[in-house]
PDB file of N, CA and C in Angstrom:
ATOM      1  N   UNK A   1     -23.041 -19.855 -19.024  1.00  0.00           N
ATOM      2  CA  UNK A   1     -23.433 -21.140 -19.529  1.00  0.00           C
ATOM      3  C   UNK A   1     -22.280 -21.701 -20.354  1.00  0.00           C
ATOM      4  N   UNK A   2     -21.636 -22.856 -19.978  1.00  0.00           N
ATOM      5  CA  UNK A   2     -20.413 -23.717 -20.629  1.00  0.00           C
ATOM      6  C   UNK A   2     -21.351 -24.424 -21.622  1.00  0.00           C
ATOM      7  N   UNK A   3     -20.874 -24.348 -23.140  1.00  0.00           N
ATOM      8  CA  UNK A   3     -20.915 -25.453 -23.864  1.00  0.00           C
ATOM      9  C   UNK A   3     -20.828 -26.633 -23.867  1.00  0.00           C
ATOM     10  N   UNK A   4     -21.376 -27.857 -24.752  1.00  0.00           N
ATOM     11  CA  UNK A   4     -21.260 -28.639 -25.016  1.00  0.00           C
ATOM     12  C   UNK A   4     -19.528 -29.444 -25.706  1.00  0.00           C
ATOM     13  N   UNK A   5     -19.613 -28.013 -26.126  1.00  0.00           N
ATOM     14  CA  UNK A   5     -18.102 -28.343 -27.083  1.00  0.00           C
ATOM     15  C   UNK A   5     -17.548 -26.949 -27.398  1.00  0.00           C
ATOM     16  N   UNK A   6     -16.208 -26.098 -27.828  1.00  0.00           N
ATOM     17  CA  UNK A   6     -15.919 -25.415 -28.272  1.00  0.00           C
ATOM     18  C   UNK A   6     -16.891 -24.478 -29.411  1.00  0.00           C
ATOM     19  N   UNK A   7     -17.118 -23.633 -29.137  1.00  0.00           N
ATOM     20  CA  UNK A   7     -18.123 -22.871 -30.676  1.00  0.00           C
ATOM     21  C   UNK A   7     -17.516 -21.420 -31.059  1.00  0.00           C
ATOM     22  N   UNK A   8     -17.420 -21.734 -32.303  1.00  0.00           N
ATOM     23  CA  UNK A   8     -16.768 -20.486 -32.937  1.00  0.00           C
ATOM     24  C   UNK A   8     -17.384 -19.049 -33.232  1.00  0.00           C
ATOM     25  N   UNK A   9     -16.489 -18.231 -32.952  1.00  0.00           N
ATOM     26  CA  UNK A   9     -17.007 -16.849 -32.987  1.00  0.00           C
ATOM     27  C   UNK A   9     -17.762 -16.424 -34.045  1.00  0.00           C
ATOM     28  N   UNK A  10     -17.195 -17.047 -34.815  1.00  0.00           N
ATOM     29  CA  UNK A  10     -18.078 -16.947 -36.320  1.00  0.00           C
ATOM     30  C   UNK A  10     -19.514 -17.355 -36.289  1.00  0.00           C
ATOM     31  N   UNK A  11     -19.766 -18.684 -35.845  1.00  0.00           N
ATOM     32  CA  UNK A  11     -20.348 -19.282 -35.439  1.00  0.00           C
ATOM     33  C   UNK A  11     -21.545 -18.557 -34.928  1.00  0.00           C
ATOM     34  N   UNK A  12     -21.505 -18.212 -33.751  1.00  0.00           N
ATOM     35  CA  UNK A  12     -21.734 -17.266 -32.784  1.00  0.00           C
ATOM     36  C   UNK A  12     -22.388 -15.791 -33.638  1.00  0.00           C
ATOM     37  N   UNK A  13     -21.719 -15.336 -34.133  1.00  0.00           N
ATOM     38  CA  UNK A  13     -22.095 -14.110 -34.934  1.00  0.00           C
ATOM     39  C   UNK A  13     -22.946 -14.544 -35.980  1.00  0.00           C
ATOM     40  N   UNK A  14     -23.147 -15.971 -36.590  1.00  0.00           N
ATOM     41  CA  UNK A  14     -23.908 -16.036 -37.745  1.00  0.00           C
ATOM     42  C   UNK A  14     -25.676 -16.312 -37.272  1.00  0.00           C
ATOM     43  N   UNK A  15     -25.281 -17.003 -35.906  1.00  0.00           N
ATOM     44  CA  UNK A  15     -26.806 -17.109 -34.628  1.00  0.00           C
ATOM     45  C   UNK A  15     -27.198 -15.776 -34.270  1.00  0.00           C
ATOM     46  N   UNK A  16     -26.886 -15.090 -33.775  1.00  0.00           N
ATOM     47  CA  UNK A  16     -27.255 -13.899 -33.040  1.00  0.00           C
ATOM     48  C   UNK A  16     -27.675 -12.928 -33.956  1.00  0.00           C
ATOM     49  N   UNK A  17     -26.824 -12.899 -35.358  1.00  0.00           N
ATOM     50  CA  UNK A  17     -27.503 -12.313 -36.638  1.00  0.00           C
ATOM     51  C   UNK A  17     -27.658 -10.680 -36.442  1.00  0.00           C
ATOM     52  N   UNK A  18     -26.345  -9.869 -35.647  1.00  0.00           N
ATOM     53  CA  UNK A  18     -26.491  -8.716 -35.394  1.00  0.00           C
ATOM     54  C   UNK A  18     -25.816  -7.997 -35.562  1.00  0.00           C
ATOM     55  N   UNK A  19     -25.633  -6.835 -35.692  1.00  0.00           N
ATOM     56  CA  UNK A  19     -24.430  -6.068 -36.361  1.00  0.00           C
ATOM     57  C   UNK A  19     -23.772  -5.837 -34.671  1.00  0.00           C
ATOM     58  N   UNK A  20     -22.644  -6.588 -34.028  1.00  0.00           N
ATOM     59  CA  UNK A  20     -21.832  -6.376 -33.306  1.00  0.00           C
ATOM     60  C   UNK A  20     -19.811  -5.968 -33.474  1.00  0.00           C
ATOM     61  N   UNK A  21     -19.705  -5.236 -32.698  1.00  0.00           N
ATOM     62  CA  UNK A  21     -17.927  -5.221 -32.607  1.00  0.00           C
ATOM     63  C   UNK A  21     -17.834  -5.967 -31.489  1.00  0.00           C
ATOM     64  N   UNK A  22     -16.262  -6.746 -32.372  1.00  0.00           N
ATOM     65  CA  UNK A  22     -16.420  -8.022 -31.484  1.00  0.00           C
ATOM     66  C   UNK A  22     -14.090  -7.522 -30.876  1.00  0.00           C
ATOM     67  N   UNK A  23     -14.583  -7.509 -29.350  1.00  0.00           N
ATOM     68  CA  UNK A  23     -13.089  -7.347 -28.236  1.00  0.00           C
ATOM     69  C   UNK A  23     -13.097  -8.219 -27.726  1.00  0.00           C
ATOM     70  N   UNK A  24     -11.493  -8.243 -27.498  1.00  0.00           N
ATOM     71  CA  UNK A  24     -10.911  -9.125 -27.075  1.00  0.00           C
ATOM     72  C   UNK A  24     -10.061 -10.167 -27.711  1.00  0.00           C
ATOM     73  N   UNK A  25      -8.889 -10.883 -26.975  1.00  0.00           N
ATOM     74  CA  UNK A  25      -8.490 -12.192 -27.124  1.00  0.00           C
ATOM     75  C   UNK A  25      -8.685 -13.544 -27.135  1.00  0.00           C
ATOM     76  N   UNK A  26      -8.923 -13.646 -28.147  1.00  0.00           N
ATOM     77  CA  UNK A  26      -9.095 -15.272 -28.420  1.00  0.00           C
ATOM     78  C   UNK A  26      -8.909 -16.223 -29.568  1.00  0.00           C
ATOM     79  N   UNK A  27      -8.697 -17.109 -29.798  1.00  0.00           N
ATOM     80  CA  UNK A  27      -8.387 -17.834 -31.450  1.00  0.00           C
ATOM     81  C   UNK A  27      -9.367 -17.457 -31.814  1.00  0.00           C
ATOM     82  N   UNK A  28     -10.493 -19.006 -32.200  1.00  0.00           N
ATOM     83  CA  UNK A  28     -11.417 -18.959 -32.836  1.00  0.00           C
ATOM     84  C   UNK A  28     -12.804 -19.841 -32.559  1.00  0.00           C
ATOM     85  N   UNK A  29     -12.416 -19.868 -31.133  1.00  0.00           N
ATOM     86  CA  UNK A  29     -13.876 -20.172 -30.188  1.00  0.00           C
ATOM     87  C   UNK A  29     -13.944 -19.867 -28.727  1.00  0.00           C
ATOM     88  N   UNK A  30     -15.064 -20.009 -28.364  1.00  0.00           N
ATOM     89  CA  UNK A  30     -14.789 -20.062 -26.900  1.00  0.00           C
ATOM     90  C   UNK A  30     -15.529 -21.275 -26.334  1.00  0.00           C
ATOM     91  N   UNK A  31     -15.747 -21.197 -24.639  1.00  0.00           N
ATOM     92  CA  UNK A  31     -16.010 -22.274 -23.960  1.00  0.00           C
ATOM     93  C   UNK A  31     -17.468 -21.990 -23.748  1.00  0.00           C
ATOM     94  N   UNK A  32     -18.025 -20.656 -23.770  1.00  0.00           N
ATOM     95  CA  UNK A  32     -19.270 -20.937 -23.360  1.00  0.00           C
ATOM     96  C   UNK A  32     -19.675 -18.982 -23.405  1.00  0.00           C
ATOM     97  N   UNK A  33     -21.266 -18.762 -22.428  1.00  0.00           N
ATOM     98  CA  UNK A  33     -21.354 -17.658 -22.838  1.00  0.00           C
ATOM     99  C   UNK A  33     -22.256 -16.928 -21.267  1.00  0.00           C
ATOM    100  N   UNK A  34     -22.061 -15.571 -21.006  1.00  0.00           N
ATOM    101  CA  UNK A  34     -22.556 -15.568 -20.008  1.00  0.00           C
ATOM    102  C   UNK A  34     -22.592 -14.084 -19.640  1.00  0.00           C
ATOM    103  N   UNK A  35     -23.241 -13.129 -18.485  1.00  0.00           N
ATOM    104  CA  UNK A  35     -23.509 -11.903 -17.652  1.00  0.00           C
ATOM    105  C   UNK A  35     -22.094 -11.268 -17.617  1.00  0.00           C
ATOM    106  N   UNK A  36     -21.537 -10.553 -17.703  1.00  0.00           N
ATOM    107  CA  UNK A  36     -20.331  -9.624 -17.394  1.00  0.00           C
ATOM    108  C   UNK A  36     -20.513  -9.920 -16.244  1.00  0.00           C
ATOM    109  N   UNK A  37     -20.989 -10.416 -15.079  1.00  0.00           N
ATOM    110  CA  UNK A  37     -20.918  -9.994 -13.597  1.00  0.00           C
ATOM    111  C   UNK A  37     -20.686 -11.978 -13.113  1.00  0.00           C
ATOM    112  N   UNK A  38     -20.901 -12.854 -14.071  1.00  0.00           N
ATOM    113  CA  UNK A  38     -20.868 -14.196 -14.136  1.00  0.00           C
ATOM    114  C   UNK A  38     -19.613 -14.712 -15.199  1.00  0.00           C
ATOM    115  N   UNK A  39     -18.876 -13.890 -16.051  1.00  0.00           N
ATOM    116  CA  UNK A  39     -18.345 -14.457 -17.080  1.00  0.00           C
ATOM    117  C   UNK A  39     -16.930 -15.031 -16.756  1.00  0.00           C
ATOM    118  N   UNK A  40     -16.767 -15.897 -17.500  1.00  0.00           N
ATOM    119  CA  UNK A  40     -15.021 -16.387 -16.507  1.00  0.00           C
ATOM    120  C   UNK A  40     -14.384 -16.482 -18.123  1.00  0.00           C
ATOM    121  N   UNK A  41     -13.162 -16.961 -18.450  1.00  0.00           N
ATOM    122  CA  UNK A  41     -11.983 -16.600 -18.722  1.00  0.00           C
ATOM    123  C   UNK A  41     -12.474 -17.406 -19.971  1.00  0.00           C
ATOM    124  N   UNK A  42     -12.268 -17.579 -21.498  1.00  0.00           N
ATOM    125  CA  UNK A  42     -12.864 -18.385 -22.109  1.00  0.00           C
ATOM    126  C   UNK A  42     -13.996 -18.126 -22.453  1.00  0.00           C
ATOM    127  N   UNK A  43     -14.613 -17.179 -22.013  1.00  0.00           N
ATOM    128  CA  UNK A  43     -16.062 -17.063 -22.419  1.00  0.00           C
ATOM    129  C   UNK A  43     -16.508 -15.643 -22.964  1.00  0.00           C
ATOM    130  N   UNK A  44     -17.453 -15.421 -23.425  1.00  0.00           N
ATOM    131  CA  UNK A  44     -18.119 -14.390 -23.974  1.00  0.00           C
ATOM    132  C   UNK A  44     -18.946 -13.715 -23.140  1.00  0.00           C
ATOM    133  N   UNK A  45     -18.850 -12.703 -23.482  1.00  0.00           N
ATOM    134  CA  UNK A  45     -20.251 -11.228 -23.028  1.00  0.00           C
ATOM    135  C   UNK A  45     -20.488 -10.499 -23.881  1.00  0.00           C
ATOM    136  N   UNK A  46     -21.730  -9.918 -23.392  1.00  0.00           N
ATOM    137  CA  UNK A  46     -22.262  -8.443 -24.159  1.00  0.00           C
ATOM    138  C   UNK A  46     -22.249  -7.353 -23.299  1.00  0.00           C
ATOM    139  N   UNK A  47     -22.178  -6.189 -24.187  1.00  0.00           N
ATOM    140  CA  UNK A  47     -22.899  -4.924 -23.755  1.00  0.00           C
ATOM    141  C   UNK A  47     -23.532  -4.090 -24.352  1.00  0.00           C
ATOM    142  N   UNK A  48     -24.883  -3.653 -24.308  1.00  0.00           N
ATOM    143  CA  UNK A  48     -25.910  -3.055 -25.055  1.00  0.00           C
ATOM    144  C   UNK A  48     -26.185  -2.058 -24.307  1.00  0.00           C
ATOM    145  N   UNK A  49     -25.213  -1.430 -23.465  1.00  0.00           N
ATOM    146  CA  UNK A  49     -25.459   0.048 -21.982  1.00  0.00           C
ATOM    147  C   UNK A  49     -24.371   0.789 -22.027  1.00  0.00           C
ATOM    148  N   UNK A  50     -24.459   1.747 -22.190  1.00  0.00           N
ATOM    149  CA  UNK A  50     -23.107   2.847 -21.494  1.00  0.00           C
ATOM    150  C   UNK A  50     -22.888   2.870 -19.981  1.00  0.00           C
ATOM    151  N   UNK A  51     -23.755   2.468 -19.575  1.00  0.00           N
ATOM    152  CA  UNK A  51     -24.078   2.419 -18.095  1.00  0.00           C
ATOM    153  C   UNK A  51     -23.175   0.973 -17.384  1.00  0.00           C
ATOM    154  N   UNK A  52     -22.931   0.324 -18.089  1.00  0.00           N
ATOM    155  CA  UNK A  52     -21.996  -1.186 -18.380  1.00  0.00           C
ATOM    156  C   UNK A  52     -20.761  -1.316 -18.853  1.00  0.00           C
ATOM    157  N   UNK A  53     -20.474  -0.133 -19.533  1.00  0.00           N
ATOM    158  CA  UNK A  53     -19.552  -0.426 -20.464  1.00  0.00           C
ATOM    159  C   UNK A  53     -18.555  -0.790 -19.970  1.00  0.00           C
ATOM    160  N   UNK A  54     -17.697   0.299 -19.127  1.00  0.00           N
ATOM    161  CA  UNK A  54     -16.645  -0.033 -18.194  1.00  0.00           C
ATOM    162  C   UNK A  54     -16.562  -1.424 -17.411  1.00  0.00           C
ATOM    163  N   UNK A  55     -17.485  -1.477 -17.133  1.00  0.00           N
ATOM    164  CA  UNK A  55     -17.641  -3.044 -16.244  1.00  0.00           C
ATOM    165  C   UNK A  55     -17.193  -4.115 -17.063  1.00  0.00           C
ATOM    166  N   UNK A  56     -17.993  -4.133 -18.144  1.00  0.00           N
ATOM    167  CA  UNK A  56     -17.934  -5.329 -18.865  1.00  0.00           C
ATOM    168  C   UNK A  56     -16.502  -5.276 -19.497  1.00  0.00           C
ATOM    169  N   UNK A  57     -16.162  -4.286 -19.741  1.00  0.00           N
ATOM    170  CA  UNK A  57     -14.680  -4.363 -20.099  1.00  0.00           C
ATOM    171  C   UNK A  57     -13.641  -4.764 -19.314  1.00  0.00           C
ATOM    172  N   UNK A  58     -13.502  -4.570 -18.013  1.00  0.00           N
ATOM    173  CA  UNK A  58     -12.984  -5.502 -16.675  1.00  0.00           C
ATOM    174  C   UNK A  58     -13.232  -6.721 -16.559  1.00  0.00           C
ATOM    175  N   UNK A  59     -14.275  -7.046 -17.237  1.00  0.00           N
ATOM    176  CA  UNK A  59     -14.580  -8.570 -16.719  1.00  0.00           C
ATOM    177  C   UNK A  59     -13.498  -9.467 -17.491  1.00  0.00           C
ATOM    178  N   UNK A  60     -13.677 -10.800 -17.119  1.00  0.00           N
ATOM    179  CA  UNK A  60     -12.824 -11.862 -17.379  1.00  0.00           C
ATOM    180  C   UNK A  60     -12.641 -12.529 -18.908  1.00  0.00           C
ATOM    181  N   UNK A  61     -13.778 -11.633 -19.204  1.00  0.00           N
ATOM    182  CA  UNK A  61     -14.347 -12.330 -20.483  1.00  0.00           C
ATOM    183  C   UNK A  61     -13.236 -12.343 -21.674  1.00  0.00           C
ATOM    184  N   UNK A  62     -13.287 -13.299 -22.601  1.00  0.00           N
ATOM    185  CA  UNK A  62     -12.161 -13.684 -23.197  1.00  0.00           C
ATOM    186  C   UNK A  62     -12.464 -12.611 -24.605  1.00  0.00           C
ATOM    187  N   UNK A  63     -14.045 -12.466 -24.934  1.00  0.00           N
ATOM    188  CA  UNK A  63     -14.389 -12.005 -26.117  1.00  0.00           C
ATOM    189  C   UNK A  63     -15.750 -11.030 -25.282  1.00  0.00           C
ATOM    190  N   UNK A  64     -16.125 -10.177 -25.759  1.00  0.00           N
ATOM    191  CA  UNK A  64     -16.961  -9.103 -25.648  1.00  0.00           C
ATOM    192  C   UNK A  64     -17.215  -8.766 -27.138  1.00  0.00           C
ATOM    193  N   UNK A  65     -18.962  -9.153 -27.498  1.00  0.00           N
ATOM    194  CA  UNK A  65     -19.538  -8.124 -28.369  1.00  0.00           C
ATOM    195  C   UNK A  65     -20.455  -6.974 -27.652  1.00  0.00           C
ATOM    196  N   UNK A  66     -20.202  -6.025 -28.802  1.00  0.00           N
ATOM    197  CA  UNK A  66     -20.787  -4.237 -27.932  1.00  0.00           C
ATOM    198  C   UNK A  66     -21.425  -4.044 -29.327  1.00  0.00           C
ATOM    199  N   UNK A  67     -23.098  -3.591 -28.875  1.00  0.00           N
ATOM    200  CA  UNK A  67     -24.021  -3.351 -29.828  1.00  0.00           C
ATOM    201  C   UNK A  67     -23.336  -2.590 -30.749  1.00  0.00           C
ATOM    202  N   UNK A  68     -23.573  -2.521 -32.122  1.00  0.00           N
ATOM    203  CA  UNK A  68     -23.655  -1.104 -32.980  1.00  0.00           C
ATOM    204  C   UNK A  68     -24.326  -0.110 -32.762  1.00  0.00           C
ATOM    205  N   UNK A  69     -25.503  -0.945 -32.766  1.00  0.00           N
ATOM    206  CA  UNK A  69     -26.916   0.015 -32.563  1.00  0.00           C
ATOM    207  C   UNK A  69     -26.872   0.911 -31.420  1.00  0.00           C
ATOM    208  N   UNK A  70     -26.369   0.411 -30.444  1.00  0.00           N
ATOM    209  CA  UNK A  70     -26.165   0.962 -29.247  1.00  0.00           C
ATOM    210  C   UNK A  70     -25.273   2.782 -29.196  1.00  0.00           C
ATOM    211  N   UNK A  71     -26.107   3.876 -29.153  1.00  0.00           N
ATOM    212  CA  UNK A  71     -25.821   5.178 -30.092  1.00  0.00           C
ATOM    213  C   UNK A  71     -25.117   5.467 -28.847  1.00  0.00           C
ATOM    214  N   UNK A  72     -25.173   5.459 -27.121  1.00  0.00           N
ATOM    215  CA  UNK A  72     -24.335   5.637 -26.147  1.00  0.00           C
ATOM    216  C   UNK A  72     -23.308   5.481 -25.925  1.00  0.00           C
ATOM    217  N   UNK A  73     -22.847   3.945 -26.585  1.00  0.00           N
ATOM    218  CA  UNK A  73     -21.600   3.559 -26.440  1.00  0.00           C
ATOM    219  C   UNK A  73     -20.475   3.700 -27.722  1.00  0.00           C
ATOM    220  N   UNK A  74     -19.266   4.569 -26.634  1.00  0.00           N
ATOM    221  CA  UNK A  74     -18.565   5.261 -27.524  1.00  0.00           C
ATOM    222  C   UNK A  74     -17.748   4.223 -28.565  1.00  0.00           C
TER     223      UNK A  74
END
């Protein structure tokens, strides 16, 4: 899903309201937000699976948050 306008990571982390580690390259927004298996260049993902992890780390995605909570993922 592309934004309306640029939205900042900060931003982003103060909505979702979750204890995430946040990978990857990027200033200080992106274009939009979306599936590791849908995400394009500019944009954000998650992963809350060990079963994912690898994947989502291949993907295109500009920024990746990976649960805390998440006790699987190393």
């Amino acid at each position: 899903m592309r934004f309306a306008s640029p939205i900042s990571i900060d931003d982003i982390l103060r909505i979702i309201n979750h204890p995430v580690e946040t990978v990857g390259t990027y200033s200080d927004s992106v274009l939009g937000i979306n599936e590791f298996h849908s995400v394009q260049e500019g944009e954000v993902t998650f992963v809350d699976c060990k079963k994912y992890y690898r994947r989502v780390l291949q993907s295109k995605a500009s920024v990746i948050f990976i649960d805390k909570n998440e006790e699987e993922i190393p």
